[in-house]
Protein backbone atom coordinates (compact mmCIF):
# COMPACT_ATOMS: atom_id res chain seq x y z
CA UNK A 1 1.52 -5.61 -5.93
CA UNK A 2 4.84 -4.63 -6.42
CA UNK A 3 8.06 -6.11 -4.25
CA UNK A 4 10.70 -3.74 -2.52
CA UNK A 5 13.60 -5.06 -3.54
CA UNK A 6 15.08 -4.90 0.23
CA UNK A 7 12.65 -6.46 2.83
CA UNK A 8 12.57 -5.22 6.35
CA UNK A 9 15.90 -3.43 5.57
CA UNK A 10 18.02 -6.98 4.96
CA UNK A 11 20.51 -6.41 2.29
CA UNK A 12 22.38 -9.30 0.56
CA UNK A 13 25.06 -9.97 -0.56
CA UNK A 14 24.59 -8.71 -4.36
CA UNK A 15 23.21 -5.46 -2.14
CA UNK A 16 26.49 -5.27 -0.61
CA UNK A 17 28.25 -5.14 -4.08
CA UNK A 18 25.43 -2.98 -5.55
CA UNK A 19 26.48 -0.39 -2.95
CA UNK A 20 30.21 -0.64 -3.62
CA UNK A 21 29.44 0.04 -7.49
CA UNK A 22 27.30 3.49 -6.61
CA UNK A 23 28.99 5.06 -4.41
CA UNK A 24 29.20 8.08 -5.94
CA UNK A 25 26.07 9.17 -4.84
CA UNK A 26 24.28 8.43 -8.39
CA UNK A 27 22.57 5.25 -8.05
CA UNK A 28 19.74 5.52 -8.59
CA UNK A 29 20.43 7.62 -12.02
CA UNK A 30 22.86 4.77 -13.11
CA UNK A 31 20.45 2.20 -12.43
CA UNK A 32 18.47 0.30 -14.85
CA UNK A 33 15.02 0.59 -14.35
CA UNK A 34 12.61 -2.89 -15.19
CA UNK A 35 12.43 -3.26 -18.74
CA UNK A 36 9.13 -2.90 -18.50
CA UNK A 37 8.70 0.74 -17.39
CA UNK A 38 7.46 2.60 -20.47
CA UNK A 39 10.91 5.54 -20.80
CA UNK A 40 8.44 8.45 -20.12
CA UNK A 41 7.52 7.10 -16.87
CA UNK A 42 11.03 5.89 -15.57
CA UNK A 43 11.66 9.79 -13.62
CA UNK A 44 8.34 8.85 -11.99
CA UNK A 45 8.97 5.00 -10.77
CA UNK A 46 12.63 6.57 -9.71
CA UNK A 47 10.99 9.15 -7.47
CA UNK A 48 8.48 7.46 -6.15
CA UNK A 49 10.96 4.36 -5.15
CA UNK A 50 13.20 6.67 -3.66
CA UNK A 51 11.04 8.27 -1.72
CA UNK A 52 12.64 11.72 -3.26
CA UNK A 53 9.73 13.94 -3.01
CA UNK A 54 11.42 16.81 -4.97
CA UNK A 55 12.00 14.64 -7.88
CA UNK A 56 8.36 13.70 -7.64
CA UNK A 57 6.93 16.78 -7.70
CA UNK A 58 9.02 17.46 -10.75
CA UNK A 59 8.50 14.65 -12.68
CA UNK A 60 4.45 14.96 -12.30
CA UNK A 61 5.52 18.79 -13.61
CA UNK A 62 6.86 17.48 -16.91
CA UNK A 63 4.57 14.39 -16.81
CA UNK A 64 1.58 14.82 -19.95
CA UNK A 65 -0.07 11.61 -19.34
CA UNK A 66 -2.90 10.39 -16.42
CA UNK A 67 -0.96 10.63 -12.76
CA UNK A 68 -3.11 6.77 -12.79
CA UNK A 69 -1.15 5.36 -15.63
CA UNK A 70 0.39 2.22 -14.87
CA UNK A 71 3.88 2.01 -14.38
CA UNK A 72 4.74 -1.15 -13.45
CA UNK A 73 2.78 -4.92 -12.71
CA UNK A 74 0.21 -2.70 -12.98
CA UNK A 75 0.70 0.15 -10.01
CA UNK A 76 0.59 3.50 -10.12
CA UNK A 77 2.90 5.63 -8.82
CA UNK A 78 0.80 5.76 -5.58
CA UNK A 79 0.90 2.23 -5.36
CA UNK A 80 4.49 2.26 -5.05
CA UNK A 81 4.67 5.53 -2.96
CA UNK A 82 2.07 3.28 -0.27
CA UNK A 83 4.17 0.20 -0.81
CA UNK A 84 7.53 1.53 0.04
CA UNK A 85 6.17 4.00 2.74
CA UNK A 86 6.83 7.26 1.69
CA UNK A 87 4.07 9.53 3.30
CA UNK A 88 5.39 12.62 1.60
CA UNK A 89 5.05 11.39 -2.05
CA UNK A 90 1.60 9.88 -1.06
CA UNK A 91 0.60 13.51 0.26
CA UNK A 92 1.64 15.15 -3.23
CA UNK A 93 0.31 12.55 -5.23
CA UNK A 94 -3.01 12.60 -3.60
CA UNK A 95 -2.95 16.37 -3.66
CA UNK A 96 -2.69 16.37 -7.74
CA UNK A 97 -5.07 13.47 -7.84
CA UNK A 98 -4.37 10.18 -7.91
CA UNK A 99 -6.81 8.13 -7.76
CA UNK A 100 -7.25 6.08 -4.72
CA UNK A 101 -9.50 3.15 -6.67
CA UNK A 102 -6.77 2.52 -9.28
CA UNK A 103 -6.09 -1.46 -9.32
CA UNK A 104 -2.78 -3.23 -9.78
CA UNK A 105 -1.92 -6.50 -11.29
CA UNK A 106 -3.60 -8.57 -8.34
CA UNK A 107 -6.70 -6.60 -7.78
CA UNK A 108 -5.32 -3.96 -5.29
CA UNK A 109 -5.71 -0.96 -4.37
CA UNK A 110 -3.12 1.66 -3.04
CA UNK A 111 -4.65 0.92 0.65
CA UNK A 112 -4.10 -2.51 0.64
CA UNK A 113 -0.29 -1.70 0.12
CA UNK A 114 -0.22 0.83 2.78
CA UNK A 115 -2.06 -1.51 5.28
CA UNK A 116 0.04 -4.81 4.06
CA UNK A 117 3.24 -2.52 4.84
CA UNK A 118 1.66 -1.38 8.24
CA UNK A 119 2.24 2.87 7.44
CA UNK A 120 -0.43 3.92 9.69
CA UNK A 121 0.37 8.07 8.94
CA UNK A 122 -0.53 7.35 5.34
CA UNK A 123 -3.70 5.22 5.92
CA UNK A 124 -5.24 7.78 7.96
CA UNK A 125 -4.16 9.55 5.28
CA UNK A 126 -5.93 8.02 2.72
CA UNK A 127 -8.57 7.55 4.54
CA UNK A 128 -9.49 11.33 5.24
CA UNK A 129 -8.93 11.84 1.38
CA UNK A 130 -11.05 9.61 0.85
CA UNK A 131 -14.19 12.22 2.10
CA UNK A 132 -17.38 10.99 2.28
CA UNK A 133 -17.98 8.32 4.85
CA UNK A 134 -19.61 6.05 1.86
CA UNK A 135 -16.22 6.11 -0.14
CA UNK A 136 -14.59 5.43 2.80
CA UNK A 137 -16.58 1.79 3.24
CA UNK A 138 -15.91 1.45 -0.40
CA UNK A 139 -12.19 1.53 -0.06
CA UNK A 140 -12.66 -0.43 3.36
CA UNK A 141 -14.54 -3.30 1.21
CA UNK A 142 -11.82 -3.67 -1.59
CA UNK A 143 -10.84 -7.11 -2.58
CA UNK A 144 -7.86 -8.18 -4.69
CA UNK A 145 -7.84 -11.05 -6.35
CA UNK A 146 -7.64 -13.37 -3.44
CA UNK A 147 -10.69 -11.50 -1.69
CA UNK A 148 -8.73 -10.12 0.76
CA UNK A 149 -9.77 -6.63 2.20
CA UNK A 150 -7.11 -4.32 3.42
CA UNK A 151 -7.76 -5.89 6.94
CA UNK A 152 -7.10 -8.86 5.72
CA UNK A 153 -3.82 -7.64 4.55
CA UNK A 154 -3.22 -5.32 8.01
CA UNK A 155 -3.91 -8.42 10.06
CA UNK A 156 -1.31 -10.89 7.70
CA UNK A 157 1.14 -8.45 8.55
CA UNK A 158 0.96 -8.24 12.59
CA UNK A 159 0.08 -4.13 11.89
CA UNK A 160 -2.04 -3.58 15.22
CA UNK A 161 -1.54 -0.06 14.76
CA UNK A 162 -3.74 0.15 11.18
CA UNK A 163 -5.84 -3.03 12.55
CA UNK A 164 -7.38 -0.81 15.28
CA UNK A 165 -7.52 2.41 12.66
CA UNK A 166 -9.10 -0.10 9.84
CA UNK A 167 -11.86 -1.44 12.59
CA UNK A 168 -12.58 2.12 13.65
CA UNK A 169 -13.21 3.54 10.45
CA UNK A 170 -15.87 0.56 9.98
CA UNK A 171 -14.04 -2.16 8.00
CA UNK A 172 -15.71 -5.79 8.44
CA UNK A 173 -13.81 -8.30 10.50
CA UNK A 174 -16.51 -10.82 9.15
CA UNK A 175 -15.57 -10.74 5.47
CA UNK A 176 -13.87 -13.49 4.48
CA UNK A 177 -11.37 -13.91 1.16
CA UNK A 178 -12.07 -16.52 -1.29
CA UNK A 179 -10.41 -19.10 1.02
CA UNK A 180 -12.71 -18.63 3.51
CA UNK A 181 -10.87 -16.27 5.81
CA UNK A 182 -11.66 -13.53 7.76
CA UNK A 183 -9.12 -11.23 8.60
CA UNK A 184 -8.52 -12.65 12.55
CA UNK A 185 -7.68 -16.11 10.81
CA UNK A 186 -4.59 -14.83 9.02
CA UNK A 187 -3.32 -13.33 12.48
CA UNK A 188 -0.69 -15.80 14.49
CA UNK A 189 -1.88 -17.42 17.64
CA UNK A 190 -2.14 -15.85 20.89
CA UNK A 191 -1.12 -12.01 19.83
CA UNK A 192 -2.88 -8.56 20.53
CA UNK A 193 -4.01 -8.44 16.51
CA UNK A 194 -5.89 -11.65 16.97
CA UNK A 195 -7.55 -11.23 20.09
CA UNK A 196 -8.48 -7.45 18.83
CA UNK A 197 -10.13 -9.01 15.78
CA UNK A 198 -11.78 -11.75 17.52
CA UNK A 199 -13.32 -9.86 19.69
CA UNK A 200 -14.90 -7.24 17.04
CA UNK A 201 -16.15 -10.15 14.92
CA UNK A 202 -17.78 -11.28 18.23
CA UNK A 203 -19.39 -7.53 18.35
CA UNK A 204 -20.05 -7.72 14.84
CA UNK A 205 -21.80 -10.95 15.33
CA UNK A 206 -24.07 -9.25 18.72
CA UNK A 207 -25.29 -6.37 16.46
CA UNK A 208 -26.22 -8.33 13.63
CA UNK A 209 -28.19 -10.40 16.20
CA UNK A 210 -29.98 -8.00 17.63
């Protein structure tokens, strides 16, 4: 999974100067893209980190490769469209095709970035893409490398909001990651998350009882 370079929209002090430097309005053309962005995909990683929705839609125009290609640690471009937030670029990407299955660098898929940045419009969205209620569990079930479902990574993040849309599309709030964890466990103490997700595993634990 890839890291915004600005968290929770705090901007240092190399930010500050960064800003000074472009402001004429063409940062983001001056900037130089990771080294390790392949040239052909750089108008792609610069749209999709952007949010710039226009400059998506042409880049995927003049794009000849798979719209699943890796671009960087080993995200698509919907990765990074789910990780930053940008709902419109996840609509078009999802509308040529992307796949919703592609895995990064850590084992994840685009929905564990959308649920780990709490963007509730676009996991609805990608769960109604997803179409079939079976594909839907499949994408529910997901593990990255640290066996954590996209609950697990809705409940790290305090997201009650996607919790409560991840629990009523069906995911478990009994699987547990390869520390042992289910998704309530990586909730803090005493808030609405936790008590939501200790109270389904409770349910969870009635039906499977009965």
């Amino acid at each position: 999974m890839a890291v915004p370079g600005r968290r929770n929209g705090v901007m240092d002090e190399e930010d500050d100067e960064d800003d000074v430097l472009f402001d004429d309005g063409d940062a983001l053309a001056d900037l130089d893209l990771d080294s390790d962005v392949p040239p052909h995909l750089r108008a792609l990683v610069e749209a999709a980190e952007s949010g710039n929705v226009d400059a998506l839609r042409s880049a995927l125009d003049n794009h000849t490769g798979s719209i699943d290609e890796p671009v960087e640690d080993g995200d698509t471009v919907l990765h990074l469209s789910c990780l930053y937030g940008y709902f419109p670029c996840v609509q078009l990407l999802l509308e040529r095709g992307a796949s919703l299955e592609s895995k990064d660098e850590e084992g994840a898929i685009p929905l564990h970035d959308a649920c780990a940045g709490g963007f509730t419009e676009i996991v609805q969205c990608m769960l109604n893409s997803a179409g079939s209620p079976d594909f839907v569990m499949q994408l529910l079930s997901a593990t990255d490398i640290e066996g954590d479902t996209p609950l697990h990574h809705a409940a790290r993040g305090e997201h009650l909001d996607v919790v409560k849309l991840l629990l009523a599309a069906g995911a478990s709030p009994k699987k547990t990651n390869i520390y042992g964890k289910i998704p309530a466990e990586l909730a803090d103490q005493e808030t609405e998350v936790r008590s939501i997700l200790i109270a389904a595993t409770a349910s969870a634990d009635e039906v499977s009882c009965q």
